[in-house]
PDB file of N, CA and C in Angstrom:
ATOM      1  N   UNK A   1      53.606   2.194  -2.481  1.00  0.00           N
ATOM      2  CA  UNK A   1      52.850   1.118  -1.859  1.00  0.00           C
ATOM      3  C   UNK A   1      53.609   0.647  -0.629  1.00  0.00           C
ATOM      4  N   UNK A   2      52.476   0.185   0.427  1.00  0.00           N
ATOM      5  CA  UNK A   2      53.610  -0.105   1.677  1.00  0.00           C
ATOM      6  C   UNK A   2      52.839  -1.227   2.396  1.00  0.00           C
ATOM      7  N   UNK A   3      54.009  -2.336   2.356  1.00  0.00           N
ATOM      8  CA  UNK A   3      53.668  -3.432   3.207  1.00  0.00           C
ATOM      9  C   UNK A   3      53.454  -3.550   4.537  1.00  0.00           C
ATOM     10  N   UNK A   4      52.827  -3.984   5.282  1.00  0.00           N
ATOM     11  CA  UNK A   4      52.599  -4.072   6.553  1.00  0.00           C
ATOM     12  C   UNK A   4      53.509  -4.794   7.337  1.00  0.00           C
ATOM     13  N   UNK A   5      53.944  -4.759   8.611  1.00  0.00           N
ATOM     14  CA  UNK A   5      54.879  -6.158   9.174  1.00  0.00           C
ATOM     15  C   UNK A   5      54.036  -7.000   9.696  1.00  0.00           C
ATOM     16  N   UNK A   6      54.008  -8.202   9.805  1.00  0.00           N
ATOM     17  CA  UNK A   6      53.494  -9.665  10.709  1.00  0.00           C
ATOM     18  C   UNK A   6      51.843  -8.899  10.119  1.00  0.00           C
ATOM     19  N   UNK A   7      51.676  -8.806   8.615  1.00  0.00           N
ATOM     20  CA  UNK A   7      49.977  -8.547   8.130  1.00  0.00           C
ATOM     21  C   UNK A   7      49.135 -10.044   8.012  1.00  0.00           C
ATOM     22  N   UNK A   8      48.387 -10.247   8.099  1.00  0.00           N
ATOM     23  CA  UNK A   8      47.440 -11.349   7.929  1.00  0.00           C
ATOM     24  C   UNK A   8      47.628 -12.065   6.422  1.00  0.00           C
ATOM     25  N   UNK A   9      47.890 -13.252   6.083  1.00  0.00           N
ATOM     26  CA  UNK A   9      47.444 -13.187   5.005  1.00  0.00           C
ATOM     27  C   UNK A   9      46.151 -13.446   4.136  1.00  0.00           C
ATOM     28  N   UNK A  10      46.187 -12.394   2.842  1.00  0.00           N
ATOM     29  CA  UNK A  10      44.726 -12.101   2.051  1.00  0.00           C
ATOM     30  C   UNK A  10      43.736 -13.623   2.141  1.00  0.00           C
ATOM     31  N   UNK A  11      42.726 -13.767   2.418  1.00  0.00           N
ATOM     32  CA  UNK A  11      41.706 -14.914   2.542  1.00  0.00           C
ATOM     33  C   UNK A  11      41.306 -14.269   1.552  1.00  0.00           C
ATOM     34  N   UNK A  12      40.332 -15.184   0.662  1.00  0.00           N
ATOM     35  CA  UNK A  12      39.103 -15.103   0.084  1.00  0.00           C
ATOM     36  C   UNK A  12      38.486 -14.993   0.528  1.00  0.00           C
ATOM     37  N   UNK A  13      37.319 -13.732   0.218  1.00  0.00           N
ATOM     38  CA  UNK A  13      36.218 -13.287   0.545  1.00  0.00           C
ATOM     39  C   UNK A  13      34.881 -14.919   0.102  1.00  0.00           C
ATOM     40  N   UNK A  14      34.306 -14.836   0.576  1.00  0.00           N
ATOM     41  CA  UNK A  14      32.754 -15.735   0.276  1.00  0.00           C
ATOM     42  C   UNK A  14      32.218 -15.520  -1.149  1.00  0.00           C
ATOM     43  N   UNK A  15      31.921 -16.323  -1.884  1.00  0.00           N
ATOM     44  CA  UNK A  15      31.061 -15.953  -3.409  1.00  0.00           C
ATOM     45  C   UNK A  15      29.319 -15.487  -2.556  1.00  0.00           C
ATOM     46  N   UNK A  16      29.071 -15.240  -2.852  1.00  0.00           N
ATOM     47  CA  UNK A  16      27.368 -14.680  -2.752  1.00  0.00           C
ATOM     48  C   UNK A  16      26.424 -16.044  -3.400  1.00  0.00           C
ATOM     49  N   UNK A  17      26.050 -16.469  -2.050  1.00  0.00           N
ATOM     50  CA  UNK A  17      24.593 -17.773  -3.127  1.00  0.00           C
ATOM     51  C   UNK A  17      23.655 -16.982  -3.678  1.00  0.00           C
ATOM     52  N   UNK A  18      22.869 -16.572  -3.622  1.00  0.00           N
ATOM     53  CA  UNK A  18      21.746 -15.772  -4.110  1.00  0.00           C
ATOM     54  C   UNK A  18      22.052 -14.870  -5.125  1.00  0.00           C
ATOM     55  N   UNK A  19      21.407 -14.857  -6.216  1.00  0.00           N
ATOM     56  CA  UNK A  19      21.407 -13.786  -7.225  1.00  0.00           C
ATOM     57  C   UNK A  19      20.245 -12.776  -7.260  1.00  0.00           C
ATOM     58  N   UNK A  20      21.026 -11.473  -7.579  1.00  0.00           N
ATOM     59  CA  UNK A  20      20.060 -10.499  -7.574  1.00  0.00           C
ATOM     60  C   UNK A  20      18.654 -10.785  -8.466  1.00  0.00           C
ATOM     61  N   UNK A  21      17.228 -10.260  -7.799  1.00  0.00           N
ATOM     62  CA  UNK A  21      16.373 -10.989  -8.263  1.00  0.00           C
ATOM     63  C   UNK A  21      15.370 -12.100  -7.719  1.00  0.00           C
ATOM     64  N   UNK A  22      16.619 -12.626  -6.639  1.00  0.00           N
ATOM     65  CA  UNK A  22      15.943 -14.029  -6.416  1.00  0.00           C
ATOM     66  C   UNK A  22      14.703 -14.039  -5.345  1.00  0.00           C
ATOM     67  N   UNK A  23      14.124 -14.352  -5.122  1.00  0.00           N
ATOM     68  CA  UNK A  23      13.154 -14.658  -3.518  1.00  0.00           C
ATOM     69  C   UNK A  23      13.692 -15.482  -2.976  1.00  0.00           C
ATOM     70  N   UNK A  24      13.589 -14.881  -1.567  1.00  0.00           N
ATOM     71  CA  UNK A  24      14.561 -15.589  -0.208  1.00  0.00           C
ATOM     72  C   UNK A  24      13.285 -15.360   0.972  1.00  0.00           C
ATOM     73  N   UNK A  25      13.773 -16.437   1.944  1.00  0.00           N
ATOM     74  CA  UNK A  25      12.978 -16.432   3.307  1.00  0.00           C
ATOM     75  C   UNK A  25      14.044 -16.026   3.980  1.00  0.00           C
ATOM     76  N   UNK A  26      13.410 -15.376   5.275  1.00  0.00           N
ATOM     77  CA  UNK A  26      14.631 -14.951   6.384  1.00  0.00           C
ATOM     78  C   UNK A  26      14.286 -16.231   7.286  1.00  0.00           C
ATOM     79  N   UNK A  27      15.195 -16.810   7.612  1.00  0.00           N
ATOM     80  CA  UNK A  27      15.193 -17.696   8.859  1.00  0.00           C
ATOM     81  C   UNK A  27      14.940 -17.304  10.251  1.00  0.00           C
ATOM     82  N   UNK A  28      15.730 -16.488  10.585  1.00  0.00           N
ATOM     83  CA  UNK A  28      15.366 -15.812  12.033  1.00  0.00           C
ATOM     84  C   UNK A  28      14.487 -14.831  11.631  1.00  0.00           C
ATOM     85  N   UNK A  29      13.368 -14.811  12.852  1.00  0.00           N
ATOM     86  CA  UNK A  29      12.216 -14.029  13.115  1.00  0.00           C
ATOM     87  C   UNK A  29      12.480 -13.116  13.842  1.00  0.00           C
ATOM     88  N   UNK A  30      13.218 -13.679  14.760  1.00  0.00           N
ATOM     89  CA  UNK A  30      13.552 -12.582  16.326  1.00  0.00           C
ATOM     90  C   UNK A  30      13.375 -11.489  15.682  1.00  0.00           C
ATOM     91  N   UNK A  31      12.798 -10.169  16.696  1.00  0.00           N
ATOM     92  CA  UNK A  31      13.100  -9.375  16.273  1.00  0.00           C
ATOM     93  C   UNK A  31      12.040  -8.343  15.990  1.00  0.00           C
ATOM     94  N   UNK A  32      11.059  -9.454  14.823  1.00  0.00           N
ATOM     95  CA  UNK A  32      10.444  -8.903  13.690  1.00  0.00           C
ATOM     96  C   UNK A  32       8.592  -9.372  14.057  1.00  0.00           C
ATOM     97  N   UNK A  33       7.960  -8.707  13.920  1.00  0.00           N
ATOM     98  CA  UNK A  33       6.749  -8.208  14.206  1.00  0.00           C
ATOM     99  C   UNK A  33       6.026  -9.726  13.377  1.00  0.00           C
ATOM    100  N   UNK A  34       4.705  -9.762  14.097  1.00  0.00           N
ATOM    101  CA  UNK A  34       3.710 -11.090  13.411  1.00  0.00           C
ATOM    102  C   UNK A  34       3.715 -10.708  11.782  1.00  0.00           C
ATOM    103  N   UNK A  35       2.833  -9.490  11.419  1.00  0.00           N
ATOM    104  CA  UNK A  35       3.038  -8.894  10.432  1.00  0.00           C
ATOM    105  C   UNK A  35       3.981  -8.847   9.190  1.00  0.00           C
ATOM    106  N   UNK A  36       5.228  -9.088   9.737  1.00  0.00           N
ATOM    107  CA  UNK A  36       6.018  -8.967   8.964  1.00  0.00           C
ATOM    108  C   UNK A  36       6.073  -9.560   8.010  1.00  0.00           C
ATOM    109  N   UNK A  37       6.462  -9.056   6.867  1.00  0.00           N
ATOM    110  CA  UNK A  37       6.617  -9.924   5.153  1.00  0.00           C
ATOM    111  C   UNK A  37       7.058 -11.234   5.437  1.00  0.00           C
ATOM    112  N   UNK A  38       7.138 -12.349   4.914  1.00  0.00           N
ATOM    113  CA  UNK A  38       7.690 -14.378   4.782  1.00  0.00           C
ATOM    114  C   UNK A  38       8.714 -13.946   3.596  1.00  0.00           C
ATOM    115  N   UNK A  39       8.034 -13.139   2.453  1.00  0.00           N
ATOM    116  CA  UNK A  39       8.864 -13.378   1.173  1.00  0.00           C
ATOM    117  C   UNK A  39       9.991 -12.005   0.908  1.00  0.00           C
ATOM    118  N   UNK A  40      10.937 -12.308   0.629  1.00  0.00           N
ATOM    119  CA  UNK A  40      12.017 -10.664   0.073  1.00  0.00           C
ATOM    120  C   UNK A  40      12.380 -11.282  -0.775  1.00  0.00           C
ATOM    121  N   UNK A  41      12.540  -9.694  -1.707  1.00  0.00           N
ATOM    122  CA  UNK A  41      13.553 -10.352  -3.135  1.00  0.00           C
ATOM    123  C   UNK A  41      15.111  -9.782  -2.542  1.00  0.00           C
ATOM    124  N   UNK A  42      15.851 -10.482  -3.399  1.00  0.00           N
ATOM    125  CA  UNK A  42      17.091  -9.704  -3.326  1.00  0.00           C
ATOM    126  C   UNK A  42      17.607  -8.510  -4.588  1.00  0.00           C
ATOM    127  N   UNK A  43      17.495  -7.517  -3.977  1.00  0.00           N
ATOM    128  CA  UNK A  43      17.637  -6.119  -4.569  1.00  0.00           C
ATOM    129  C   UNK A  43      19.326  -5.922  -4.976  1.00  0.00           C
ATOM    130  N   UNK A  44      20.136  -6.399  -4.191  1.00  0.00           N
ATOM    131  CA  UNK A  44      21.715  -6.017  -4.398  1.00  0.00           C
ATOM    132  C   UNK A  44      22.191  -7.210  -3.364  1.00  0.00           C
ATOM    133  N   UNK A  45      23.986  -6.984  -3.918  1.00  0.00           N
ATOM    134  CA  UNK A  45      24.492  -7.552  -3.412  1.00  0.00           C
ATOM    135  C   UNK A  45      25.623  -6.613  -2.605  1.00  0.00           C
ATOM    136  N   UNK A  46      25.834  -6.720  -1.097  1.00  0.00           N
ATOM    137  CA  UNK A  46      26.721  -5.860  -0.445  1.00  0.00           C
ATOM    138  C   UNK A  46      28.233  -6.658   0.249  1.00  0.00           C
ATOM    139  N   UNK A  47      29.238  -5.891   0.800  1.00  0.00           N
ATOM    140  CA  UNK A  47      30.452  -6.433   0.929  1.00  0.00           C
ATOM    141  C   UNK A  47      29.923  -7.501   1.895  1.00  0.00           C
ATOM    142  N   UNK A  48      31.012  -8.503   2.105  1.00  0.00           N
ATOM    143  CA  UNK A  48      31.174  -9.492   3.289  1.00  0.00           C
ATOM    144  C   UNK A  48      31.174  -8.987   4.674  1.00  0.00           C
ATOM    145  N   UNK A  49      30.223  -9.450   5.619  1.00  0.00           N
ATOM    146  CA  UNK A  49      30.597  -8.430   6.685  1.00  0.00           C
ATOM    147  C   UNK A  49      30.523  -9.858   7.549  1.00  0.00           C
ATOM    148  N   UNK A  50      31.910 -10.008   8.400  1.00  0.00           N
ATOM    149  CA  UNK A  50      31.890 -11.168   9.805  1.00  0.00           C
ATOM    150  C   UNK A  50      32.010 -12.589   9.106  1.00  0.00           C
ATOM    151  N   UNK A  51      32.366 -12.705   7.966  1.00  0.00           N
ATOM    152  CA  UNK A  51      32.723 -13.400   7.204  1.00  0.00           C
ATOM    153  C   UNK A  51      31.221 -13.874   6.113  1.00  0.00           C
ATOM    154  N   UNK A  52      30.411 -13.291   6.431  1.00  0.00           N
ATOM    155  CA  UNK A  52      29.059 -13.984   5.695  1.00  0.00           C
ATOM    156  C   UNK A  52      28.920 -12.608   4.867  1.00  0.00           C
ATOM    157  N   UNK A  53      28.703 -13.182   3.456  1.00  0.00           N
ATOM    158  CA  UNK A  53      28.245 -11.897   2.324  1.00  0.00           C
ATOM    159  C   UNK A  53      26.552 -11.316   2.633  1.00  0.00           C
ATOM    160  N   UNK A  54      26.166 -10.168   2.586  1.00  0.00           N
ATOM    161  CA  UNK A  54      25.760  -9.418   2.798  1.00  0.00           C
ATOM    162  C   UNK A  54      24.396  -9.263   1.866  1.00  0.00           C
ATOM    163  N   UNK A  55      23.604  -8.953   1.660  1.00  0.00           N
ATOM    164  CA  UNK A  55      22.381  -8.326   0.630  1.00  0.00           C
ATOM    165  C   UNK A  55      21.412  -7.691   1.209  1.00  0.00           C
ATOM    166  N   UNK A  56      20.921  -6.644   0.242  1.00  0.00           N
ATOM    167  CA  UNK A  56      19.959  -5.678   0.513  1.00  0.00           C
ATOM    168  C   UNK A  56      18.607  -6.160   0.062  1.00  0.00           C
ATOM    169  N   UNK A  57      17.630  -6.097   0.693  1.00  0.00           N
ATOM    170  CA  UNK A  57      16.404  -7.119   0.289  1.00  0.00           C
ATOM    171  C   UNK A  57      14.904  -6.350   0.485  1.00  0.00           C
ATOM    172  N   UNK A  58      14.254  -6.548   0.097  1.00  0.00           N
ATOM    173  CA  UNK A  58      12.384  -5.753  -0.110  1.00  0.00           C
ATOM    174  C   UNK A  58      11.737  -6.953  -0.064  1.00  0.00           C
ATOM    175  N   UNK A  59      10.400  -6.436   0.834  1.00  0.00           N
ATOM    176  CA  UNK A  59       9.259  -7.272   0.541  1.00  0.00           C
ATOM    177  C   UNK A  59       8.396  -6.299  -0.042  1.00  0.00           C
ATOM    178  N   UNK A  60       7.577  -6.656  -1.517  1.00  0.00           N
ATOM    179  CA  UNK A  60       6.468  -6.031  -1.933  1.00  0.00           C
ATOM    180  C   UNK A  60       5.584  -5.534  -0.703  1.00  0.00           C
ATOM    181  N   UNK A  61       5.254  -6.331   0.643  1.00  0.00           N
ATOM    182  CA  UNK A  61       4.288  -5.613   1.546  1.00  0.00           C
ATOM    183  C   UNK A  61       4.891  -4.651   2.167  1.00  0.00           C
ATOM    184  N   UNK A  62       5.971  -4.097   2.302  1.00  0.00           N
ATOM    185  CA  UNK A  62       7.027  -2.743   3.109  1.00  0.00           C
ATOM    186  C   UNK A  62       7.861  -2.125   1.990  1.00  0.00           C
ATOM    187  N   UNK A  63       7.681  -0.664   2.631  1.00  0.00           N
ATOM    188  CA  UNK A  63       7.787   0.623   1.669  1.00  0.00           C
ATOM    189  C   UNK A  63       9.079   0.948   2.149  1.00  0.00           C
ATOM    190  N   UNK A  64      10.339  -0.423   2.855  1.00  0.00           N
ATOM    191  CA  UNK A  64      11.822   0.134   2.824  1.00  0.00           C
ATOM    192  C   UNK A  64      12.503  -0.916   2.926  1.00  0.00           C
ATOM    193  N   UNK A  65      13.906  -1.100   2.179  1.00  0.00           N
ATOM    194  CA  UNK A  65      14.581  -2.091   2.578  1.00  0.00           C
ATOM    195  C   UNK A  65      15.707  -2.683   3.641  1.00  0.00           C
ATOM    196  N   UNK A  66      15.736  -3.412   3.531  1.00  0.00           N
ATOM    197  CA  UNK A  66      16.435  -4.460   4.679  1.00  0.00           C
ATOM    198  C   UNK A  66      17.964  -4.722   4.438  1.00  0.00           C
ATOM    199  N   UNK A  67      19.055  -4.958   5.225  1.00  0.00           N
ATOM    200  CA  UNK A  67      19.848  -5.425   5.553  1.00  0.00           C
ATOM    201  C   UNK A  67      20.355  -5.988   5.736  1.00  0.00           C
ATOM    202  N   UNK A  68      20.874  -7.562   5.540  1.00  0.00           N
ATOM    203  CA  UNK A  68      21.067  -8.710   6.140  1.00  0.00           C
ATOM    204  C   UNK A  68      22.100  -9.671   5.871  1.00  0.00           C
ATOM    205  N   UNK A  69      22.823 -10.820   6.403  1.00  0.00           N
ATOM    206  CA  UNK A  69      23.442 -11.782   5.993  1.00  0.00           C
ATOM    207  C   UNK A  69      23.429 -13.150   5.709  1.00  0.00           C
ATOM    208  N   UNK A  70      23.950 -13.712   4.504  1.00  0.00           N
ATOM    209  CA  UNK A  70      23.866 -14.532   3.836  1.00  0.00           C
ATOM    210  C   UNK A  70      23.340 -15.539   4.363  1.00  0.00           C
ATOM    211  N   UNK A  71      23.622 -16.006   5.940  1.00  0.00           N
ATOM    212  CA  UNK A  71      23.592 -17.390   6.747  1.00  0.00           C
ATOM    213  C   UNK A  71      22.224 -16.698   7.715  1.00  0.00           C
ATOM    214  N   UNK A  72      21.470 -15.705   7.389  1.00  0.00           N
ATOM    215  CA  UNK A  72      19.835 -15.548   7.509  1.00  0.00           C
ATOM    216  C   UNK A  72      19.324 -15.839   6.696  1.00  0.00           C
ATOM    217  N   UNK A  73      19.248 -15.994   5.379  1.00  0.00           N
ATOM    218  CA  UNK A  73      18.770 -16.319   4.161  1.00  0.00           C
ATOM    219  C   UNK A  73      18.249 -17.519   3.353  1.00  0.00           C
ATOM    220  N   UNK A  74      17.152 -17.978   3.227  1.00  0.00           N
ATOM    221  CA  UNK A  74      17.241 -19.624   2.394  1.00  0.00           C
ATOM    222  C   UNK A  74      16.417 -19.083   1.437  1.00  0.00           C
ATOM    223  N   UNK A  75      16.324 -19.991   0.098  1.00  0.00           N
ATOM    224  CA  UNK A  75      15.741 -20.053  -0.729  1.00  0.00           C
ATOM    225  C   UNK A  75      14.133 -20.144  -0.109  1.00  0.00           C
ATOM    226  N   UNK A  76      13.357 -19.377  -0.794  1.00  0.00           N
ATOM    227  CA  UNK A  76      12.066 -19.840  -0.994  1.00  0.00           C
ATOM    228  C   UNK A  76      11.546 -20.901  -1.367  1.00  0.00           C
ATOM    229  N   UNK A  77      11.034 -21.655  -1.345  1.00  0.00           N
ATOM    230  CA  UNK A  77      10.713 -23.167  -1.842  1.00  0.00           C
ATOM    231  C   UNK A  77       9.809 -22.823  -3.403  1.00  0.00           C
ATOM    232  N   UNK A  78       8.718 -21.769  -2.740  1.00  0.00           N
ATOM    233  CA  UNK A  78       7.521 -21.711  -3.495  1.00  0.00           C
ATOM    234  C   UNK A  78       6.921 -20.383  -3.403  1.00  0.00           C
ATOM    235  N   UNK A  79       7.893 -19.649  -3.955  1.00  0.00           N
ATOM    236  CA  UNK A  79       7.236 -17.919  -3.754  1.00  0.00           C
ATOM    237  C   UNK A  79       5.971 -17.513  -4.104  1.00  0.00           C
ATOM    238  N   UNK A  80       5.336 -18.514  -4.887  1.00  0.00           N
ATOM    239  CA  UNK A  80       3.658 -18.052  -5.340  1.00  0.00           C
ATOM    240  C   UNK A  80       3.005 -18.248  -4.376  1.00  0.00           C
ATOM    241  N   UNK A  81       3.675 -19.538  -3.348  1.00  0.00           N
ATOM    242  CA  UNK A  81       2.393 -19.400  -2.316  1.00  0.00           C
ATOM    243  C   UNK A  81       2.616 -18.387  -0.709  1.00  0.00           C
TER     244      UNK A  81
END
């Protein structure tokens, strides 16, 4: 095993808000077509990337999933509607 000289020291990574499962809104639109899905579930959870944790996400109306970070993400209020 080999130490580094003048290395950073280890931070804690971010806990993940969202649990796999959950329905989330994306906040930012930019980007993304009129069309586009309001509701995603969260499918997985992926590493921290830029300091914000990560998840892989589907909308029932699109046949692929998405990419994204934590501080795009809010709870759904009311996923039935």
């Amino acid at each position: 095993m080999r130490f580094q000289q003048n290395a950073r020291p280890r931070t804690d990574t971010p806990a993940h808000l969202f649990a796999i499962g959950q329905t989330v809104r994306m906040k930012s639109r930019i980007g993304l077509v009129q069309k586009t899905a309001e509701l995603f579930q969260i499918k997985s959870k992926l590493p921290v990337k830029d300091g914000s944790p990560q998840y892989r996400i589907r909308s029932d109306e699109e046949t692929y999933e998405r990419v994204t970070t934590e501080d795009n993400l809010e709870v759904a209020d009311n996923p039935s509607a």
